[in-house]
C-alpha atoms as a PDB file:
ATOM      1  CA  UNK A   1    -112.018 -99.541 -52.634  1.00  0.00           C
ATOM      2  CA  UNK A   2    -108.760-101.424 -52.114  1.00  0.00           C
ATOM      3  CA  UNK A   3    -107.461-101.085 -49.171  1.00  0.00           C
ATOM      4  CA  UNK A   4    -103.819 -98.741 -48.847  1.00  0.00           C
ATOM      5  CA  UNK A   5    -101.075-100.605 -48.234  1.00  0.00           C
ATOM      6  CA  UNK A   6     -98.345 -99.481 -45.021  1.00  0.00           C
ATOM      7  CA  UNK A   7     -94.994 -99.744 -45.752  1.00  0.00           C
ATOM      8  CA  UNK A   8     -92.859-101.308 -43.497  1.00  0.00           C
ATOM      9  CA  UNK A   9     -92.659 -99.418 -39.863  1.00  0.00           C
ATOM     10  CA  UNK A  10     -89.181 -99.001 -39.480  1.00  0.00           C
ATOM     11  CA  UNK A  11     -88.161 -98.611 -34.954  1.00  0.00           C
ATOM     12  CA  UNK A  12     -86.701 -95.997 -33.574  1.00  0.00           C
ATOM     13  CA  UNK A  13     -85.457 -95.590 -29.785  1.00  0.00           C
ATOM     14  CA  UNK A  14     -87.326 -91.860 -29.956  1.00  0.00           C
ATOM     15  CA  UNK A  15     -90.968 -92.465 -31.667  1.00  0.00           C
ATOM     16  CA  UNK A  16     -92.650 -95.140 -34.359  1.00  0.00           C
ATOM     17  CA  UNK A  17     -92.579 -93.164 -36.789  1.00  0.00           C
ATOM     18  CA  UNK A  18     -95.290 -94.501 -39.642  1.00  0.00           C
ATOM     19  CA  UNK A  19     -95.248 -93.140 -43.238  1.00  0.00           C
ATOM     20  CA  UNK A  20     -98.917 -92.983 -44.558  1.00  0.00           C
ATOM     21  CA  UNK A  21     -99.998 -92.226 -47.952  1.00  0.00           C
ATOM     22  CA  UNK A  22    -101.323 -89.208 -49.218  1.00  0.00           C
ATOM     23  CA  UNK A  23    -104.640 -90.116 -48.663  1.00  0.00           C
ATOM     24  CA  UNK A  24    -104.623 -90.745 -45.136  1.00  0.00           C
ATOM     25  CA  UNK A  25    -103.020 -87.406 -44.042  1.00  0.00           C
ATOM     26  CA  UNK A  26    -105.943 -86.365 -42.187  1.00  0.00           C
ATOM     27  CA  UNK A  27    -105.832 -89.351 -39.729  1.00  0.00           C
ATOM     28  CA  UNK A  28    -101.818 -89.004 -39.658  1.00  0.00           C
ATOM     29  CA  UNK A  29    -102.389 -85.629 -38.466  1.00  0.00           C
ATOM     30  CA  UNK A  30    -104.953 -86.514 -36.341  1.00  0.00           C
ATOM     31  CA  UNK A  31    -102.010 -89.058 -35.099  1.00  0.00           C
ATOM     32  CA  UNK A  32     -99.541 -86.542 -34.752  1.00  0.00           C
ATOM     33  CA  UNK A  33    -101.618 -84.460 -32.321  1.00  0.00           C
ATOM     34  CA  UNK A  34    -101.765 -87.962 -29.925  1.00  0.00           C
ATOM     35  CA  UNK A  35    -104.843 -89.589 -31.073  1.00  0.00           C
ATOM     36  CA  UNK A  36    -105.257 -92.987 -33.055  1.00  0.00           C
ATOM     37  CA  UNK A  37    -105.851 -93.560 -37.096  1.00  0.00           C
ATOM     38  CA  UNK A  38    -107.698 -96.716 -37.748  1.00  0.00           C
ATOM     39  CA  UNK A  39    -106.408 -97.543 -41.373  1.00  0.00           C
ATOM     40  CA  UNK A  40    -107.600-100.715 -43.147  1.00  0.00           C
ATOM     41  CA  UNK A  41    -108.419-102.946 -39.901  1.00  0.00           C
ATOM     42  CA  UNK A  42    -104.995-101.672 -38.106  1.00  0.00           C
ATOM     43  CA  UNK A  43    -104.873 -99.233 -35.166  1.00  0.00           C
ATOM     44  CA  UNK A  44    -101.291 -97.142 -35.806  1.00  0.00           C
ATOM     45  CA  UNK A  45    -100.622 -94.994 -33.010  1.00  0.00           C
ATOM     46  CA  UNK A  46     -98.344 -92.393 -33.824  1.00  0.00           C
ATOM     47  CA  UNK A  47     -96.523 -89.964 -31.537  1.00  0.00           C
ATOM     48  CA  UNK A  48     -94.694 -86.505 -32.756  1.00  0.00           C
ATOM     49  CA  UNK A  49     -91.429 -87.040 -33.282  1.00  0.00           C
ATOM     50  CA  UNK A  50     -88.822 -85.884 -30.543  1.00  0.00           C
ATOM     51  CA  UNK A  51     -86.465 -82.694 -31.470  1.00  0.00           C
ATOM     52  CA  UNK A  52     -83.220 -82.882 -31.166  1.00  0.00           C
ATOM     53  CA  UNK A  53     -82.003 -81.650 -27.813  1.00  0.00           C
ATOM     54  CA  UNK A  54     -80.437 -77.913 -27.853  1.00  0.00           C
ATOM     55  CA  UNK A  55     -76.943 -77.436 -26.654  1.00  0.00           C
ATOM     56  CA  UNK A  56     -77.346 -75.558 -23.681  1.00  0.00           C
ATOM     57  CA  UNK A  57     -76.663 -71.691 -24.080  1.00  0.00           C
ATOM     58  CA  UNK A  58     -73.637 -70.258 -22.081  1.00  0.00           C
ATOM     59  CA  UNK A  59     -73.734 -67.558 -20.126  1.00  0.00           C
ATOM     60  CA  UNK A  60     -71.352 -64.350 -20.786  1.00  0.00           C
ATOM     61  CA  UNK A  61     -69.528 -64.089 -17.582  1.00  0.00           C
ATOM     62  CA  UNK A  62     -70.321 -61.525 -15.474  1.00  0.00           C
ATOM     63  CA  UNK A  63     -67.583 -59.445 -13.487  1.00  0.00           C
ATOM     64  CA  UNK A  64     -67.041 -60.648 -10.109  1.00  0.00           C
ATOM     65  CA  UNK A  65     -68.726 -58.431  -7.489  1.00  0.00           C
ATOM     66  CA  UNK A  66     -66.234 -55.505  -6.184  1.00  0.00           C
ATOM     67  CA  UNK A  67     -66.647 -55.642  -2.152  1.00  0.00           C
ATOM     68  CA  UNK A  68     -64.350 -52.902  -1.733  1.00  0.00           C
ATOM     69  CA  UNK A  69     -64.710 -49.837  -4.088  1.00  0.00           C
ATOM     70  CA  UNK A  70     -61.579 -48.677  -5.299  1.00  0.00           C
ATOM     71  CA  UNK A  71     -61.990 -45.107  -3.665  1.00  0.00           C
ATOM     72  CA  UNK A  72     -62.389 -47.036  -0.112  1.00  0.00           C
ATOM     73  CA  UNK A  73     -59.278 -48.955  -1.004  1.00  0.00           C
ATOM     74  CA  UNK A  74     -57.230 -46.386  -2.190  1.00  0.00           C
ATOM     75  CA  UNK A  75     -57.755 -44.259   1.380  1.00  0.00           C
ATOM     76  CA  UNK A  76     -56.090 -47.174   3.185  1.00  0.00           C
ATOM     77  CA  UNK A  77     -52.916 -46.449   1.467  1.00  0.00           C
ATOM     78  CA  UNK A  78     -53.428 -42.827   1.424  1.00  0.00           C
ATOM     79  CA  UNK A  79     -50.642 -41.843   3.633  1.00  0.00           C
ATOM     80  CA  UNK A  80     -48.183 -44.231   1.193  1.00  0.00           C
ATOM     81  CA  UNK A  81     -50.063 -42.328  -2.091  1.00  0.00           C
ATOM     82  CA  UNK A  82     -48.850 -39.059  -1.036  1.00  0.00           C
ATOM     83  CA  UNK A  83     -45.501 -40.057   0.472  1.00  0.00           C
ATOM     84  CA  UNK A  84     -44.585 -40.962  -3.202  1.00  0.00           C
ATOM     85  CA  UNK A  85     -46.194 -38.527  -4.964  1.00  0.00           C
ATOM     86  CA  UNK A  86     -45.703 -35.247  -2.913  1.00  0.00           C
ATOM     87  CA  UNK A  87     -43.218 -35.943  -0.402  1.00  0.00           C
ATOM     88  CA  UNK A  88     -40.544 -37.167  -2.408  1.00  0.00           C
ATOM     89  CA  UNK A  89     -40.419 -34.471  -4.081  1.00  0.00           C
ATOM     90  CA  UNK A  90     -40.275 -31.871  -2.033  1.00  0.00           C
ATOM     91  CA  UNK A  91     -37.706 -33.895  -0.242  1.00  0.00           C
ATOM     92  CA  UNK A  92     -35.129 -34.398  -3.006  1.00  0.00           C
ATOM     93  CA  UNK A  93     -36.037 -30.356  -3.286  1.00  0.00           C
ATOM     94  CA  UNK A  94     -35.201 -29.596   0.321  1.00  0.00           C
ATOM     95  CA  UNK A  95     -32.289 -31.044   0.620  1.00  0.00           C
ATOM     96  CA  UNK A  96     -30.851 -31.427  -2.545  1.00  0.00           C
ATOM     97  CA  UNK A  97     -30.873 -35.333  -3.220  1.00  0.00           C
ATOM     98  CA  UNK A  98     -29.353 -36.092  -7.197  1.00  0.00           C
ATOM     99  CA  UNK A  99     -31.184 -39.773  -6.440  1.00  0.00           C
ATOM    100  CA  UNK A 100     -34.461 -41.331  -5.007  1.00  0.00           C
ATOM    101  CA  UNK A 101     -32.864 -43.387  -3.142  1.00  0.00           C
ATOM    102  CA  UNK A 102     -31.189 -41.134  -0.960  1.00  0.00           C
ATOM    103  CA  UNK A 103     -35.074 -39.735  -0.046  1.00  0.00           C
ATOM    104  CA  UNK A 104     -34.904 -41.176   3.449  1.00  0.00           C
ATOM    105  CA  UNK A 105     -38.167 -43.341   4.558  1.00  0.00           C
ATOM    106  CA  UNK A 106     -40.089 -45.218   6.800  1.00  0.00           C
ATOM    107  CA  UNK A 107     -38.180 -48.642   7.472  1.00  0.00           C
ATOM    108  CA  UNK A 108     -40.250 -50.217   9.948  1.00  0.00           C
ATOM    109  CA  UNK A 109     -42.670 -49.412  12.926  1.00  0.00           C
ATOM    110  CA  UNK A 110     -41.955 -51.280  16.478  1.00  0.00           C
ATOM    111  CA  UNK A 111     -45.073 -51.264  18.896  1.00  0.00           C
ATOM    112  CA  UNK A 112     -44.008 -52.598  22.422  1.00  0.00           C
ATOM    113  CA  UNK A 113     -46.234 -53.281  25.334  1.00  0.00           C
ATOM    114  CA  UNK A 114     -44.058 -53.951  28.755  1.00  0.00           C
ATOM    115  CA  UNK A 115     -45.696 -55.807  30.885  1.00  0.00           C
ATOM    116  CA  UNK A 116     -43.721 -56.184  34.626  1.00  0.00           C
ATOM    117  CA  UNK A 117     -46.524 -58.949  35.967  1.00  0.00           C
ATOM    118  CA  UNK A 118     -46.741 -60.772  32.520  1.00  0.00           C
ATOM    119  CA  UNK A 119     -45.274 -63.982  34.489  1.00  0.00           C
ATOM    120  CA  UNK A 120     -47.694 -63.668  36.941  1.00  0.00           C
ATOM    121  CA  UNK A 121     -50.853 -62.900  35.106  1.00  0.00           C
ATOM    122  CA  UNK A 122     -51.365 -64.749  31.842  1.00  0.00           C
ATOM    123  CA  UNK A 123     -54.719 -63.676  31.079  1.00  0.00           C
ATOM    124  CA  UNK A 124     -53.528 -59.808  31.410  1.00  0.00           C
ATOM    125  CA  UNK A 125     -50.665 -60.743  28.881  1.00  0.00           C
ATOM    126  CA  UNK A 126     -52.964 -62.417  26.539  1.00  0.00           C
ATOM    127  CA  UNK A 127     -55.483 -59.687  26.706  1.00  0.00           C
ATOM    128  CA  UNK A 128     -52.275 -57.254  25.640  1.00  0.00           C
ATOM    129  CA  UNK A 129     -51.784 -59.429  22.703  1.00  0.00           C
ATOM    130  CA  UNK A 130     -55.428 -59.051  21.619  1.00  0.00           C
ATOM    131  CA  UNK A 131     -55.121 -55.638  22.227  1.00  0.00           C
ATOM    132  CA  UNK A 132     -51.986 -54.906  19.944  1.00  0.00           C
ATOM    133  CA  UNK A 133     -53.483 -57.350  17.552  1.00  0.00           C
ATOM    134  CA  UNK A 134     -56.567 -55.337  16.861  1.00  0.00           C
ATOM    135  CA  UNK A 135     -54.822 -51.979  16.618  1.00  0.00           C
ATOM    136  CA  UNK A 136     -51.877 -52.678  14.228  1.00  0.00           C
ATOM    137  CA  UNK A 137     -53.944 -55.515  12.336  1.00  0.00           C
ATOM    138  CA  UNK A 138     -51.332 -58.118  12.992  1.00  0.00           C
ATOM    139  CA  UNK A 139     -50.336 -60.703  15.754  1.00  0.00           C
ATOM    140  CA  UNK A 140     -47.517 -59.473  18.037  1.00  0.00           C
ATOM    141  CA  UNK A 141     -44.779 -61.868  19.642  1.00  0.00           C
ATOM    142  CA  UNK A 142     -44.098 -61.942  23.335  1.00  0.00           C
ATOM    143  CA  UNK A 143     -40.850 -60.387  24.145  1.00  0.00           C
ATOM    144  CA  UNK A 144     -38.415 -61.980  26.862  1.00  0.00           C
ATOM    145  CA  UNK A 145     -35.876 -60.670  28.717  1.00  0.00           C
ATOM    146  CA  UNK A 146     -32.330 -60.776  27.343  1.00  0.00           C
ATOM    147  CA  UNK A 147     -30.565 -60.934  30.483  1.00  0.00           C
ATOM    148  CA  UNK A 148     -31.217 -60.717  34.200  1.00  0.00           C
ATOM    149  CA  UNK A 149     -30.787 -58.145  36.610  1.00  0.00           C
ATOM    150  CA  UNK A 150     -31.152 -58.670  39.864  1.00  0.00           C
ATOM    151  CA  UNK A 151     -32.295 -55.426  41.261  1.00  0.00           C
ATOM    152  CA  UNK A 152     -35.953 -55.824  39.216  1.00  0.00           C
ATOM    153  CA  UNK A 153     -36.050 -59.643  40.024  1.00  0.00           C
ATOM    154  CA  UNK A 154     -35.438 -60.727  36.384  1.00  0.00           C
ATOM    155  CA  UNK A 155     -34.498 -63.694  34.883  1.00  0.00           C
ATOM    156  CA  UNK A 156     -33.497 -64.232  31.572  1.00  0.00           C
ATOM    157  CA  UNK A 157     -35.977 -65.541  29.111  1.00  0.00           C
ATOM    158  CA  UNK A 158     -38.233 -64.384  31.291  1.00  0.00           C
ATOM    159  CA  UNK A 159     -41.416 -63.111  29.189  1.00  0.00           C
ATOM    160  CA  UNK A 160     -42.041 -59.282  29.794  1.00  0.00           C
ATOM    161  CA  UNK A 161     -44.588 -58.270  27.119  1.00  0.00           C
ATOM    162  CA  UNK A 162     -45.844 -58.384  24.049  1.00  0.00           C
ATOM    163  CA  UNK A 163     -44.799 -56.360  20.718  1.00  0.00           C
ATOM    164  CA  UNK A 164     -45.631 -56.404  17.180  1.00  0.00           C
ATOM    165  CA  UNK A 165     -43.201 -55.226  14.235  1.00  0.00           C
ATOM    166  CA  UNK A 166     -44.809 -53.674  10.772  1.00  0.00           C
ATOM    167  CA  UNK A 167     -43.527 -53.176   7.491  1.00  0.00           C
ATOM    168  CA  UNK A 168     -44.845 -51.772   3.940  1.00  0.00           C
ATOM    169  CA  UNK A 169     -48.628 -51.053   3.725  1.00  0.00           C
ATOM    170  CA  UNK A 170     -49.337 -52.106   7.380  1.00  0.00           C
ATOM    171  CA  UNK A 171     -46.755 -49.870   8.772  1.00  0.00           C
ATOM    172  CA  UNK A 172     -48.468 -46.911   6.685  1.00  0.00           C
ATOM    173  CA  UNK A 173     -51.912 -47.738   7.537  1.00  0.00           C
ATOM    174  CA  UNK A 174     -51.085 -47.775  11.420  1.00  0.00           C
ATOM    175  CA  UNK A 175     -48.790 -44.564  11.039  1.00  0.00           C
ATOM    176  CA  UNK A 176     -52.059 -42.798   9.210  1.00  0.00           C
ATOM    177  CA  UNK A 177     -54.197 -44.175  12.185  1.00  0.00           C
ATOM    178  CA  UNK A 178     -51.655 -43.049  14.511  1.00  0.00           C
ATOM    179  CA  UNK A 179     -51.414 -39.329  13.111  1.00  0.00           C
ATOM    180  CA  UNK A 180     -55.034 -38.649  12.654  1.00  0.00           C
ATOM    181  CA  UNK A 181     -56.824 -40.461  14.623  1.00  0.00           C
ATOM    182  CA  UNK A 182     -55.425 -42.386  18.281  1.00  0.00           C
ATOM    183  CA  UNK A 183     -52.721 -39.099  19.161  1.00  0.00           C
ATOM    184  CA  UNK A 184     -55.677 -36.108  18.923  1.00  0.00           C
ATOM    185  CA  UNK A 185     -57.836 -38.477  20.539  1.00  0.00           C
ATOM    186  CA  UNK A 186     -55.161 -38.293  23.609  1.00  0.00           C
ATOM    187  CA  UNK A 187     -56.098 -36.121  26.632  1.00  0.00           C
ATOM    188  CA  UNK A 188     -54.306 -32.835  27.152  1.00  0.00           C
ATOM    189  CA  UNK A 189     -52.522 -33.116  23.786  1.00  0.00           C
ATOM    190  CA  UNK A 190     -50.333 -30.118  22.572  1.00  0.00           C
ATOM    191  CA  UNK A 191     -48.214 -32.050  20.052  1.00  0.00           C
ATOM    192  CA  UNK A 192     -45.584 -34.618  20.656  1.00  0.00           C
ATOM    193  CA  UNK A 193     -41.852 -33.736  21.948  1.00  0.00           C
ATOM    194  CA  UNK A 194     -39.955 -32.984  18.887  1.00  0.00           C
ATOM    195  CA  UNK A 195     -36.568 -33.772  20.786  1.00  0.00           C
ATOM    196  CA  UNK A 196     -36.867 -37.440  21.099  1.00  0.00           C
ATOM    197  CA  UNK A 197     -35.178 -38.598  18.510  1.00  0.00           C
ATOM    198  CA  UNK A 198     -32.113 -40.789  19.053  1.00  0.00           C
ATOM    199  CA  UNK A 199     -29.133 -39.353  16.493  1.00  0.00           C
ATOM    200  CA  UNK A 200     -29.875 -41.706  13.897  1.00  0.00           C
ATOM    201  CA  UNK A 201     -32.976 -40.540  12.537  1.00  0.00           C
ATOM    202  CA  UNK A 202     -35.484 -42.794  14.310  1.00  0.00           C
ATOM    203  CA  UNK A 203     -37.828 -41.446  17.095  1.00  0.00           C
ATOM    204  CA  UNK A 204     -39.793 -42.742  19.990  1.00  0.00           C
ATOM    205  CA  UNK A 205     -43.714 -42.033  21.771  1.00  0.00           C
ATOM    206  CA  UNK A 206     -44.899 -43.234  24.555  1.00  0.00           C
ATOM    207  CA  UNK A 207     -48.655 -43.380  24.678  1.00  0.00           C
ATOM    208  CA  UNK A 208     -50.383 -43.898  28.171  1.00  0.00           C
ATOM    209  CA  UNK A 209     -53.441 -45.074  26.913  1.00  0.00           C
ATOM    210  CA  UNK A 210     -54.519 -47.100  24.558  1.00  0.00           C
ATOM    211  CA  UNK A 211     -58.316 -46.756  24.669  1.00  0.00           C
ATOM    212  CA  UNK A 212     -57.576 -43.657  22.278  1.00  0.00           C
ATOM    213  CA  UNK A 213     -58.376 -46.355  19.946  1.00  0.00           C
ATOM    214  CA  UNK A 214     -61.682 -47.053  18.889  1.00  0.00           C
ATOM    215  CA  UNK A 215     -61.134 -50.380  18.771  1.00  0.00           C
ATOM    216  CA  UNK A 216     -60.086 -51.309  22.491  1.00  0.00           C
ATOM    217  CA  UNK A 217     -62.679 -50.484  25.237  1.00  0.00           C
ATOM    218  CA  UNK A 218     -61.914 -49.099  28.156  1.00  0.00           C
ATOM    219  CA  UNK A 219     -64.101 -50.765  30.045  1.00  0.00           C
ATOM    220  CA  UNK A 220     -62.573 -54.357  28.714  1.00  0.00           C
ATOM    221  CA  UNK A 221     -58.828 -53.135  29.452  1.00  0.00           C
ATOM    222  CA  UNK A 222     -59.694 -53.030  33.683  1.00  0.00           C
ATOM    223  CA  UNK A 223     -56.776 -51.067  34.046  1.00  0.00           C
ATOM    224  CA  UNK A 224     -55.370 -48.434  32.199  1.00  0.00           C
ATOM    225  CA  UNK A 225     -52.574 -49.597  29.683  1.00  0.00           C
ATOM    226  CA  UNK A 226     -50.403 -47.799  27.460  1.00  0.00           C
ATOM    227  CA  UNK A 227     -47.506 -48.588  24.539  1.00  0.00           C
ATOM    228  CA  UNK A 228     -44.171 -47.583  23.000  1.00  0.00           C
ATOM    229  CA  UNK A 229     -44.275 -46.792  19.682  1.00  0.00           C
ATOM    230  CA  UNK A 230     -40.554 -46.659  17.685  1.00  0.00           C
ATOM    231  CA  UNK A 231     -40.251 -45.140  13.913  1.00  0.00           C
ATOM    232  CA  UNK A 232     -36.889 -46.370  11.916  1.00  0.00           C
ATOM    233  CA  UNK A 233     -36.607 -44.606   9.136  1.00  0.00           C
ATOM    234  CA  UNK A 234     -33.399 -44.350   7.024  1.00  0.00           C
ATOM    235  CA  UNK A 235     -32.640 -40.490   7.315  1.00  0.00           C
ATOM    236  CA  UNK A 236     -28.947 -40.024   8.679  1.00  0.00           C
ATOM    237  CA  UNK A 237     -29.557 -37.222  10.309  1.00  0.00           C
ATOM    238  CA  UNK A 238     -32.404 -35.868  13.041  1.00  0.00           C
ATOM    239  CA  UNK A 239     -33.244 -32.999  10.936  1.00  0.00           C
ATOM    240  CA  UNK A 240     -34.106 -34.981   8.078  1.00  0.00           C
ATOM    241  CA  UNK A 241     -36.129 -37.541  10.342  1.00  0.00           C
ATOM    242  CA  UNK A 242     -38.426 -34.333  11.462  1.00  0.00           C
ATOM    243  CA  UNK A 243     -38.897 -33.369   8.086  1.00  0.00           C
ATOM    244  CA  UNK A 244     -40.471 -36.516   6.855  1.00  0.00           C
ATOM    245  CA  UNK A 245     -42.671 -36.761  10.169  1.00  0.00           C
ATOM    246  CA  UNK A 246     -43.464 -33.493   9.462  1.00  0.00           C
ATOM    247  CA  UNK A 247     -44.586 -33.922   6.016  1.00  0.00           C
ATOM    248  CA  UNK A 248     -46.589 -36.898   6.951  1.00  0.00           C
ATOM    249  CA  UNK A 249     -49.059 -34.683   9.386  1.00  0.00           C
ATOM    250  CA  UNK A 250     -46.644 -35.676  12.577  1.00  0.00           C
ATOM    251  CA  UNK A 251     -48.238 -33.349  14.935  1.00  0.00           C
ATOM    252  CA  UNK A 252     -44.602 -31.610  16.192  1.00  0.00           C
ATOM    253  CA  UNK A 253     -44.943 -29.351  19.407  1.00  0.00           C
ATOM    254  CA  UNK A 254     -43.784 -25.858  18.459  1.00  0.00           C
ATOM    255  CA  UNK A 255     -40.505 -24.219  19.768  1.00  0.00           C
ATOM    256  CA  UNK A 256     -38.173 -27.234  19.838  1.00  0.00           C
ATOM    257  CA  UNK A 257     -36.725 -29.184  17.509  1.00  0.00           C
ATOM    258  CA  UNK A 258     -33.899 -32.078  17.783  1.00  0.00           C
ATOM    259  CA  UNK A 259     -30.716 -31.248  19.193  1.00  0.00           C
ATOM    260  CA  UNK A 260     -27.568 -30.756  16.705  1.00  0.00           C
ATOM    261  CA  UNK A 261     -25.121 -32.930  18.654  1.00  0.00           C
ATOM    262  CA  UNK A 262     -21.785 -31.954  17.823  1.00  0.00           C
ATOM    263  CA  UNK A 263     -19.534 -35.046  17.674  1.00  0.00           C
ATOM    264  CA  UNK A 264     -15.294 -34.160  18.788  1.00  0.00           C
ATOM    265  CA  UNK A 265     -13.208 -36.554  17.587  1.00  0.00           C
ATOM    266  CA  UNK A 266     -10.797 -37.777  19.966  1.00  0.00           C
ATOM    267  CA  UNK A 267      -7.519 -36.477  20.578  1.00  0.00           C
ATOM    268  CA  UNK A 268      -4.960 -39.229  20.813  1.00  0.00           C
ATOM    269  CA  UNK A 269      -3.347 -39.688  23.938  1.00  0.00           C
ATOM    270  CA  UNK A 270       0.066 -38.465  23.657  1.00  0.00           C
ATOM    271  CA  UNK A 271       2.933 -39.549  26.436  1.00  0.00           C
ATOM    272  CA  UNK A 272       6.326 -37.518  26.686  1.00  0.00           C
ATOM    273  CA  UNK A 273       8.990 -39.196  28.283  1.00  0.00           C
ATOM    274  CA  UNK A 274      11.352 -36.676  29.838  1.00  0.00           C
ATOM    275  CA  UNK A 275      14.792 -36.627  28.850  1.00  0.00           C
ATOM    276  CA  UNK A 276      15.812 -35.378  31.858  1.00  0.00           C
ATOM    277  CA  UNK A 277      13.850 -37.938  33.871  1.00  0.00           C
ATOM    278  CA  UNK A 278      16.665 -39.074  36.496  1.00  0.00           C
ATOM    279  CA  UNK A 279      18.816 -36.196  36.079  1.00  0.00           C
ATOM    280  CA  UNK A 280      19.559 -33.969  39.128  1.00  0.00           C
END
């Protein structure tokens, strides 16, 4: 039998690839699976041939993982929820507002910490920062003295403190906080003085303690230390002032109230020069 001629192997970077005729399939196939075809004196080893790489399959993305549910989230802003929702209306209701804008509201929230030894002992004033820094959730500024009075030894620029001014959602989040949790916390408490507001609609505590917190130790304070806390809101009146305290869960003491301070107006000062002034 003549022997079967090969064609011409052509390279390839991949595999040889060799074509065989029909009737040596058995010993290409028998190549194919890795072994060797001996065909007319000539060892071909053939390899299977290489697919075609696959482009790699993308991924749908997934949703970024929540770590705050929105029902934890929204109770951080609960007291701001229901100032807008229920509030304001009864409000405009109340007193008889034709626009929103005349709904008076919570401006800002001052929280001071006097300190009369702050010169003296800087560790006690920085502890007073840390302390005001983890109740409100933000850094306070030392506070210096505007001028200087002799009588308390004080110079100006002196520091005397530490406070810490809040506005929009951190101002509601430490008023709820306030409310609910650090004033029924205080010892002895029947309500706050409803009487200490200042004519303009903003109004003033004074809390002895801080430790009401949960966040401040009492055993890490050494001494007990306590805070002025000042609402500005923009009612014009006192009355008004109470009312949105009130609404917010202020706990008011009952049987008082502010004071309606009547405001005279000046009489101008009149002089009458007597005609008669030299006259017997």
């Amino acid at each position: 039998m003549a022997a079967a001629t090969l064609p011409a192997i052509v390279p390839n970077r991949l595999t040889a690839r060799a074509q065989l005729p029909i009737r040596s399939l058995p010993a290409a196939a028998g190549a194919a699976a890795g072994g060797r075809a001996r065909v007319a004196g000539l060892v071909v080893k053939a390899t299977a041939t290489a697919e075609p790489p696959t482009a790699p399959v993308r991924s749908t993305p997934t949703k970024a993982a929540v770590l705050v549910d929105k029902a934890e989230a929204d109770k951080l802003q609960r007291l701001k929820t229901a100032y807008l929702e229920r509030i304001v209306p009864i409000l405009k209701e109340e007193f008889g507002y034709t626009n929103i804008h005349e709904v008076p509201k919570i401006e800002k929230i001052v929280v001071n910490c006097g300190m009369g030894d702050a010169e003296q002992n800087s560790k006690g004033l920085e502890a007073a920062i840390r302390d005001l820094a983890l109740i409100t959730g933000q850094r306070p500024a030392k506070t210096r003295a505007k001028k200087s009075i002799a009588t308390f030894k004080l110079r100006e620029g002196t520091t005397v403190g530490a406070a810490v001014t809040l506005r929009g959602n951190m101002m509601y989040y430490f008023l709820d906080r306030l409310i609910n949790l650090g004033l029924p916390r205080t010892r002895d408490f029947q309500g706050i003085n409803p009487n200490s507001f200042d004519g303009h609609g903003n109004y003033s505590i004074g809390m002895r303690d801080q430790s009401v917190f949960p966040e401040i130790r009492y055993e890490a304070l050494g001494k007990q230390r306590g805070m002025d806390v000042c609402i500005t809101t923009t009612a014009k009146t006192d009355n008004e002032a109470q009312r949105l305290l009130a609404l917010m869960g202020m706990p008011f003491r009952e049987g008082g109230g502010p004071a309606v301070v009547v405001r005279k107006k000046k009489k101008k000062a009149i002089h009458f020069e007597s005609k008669s002034r030299g006259r017997k």
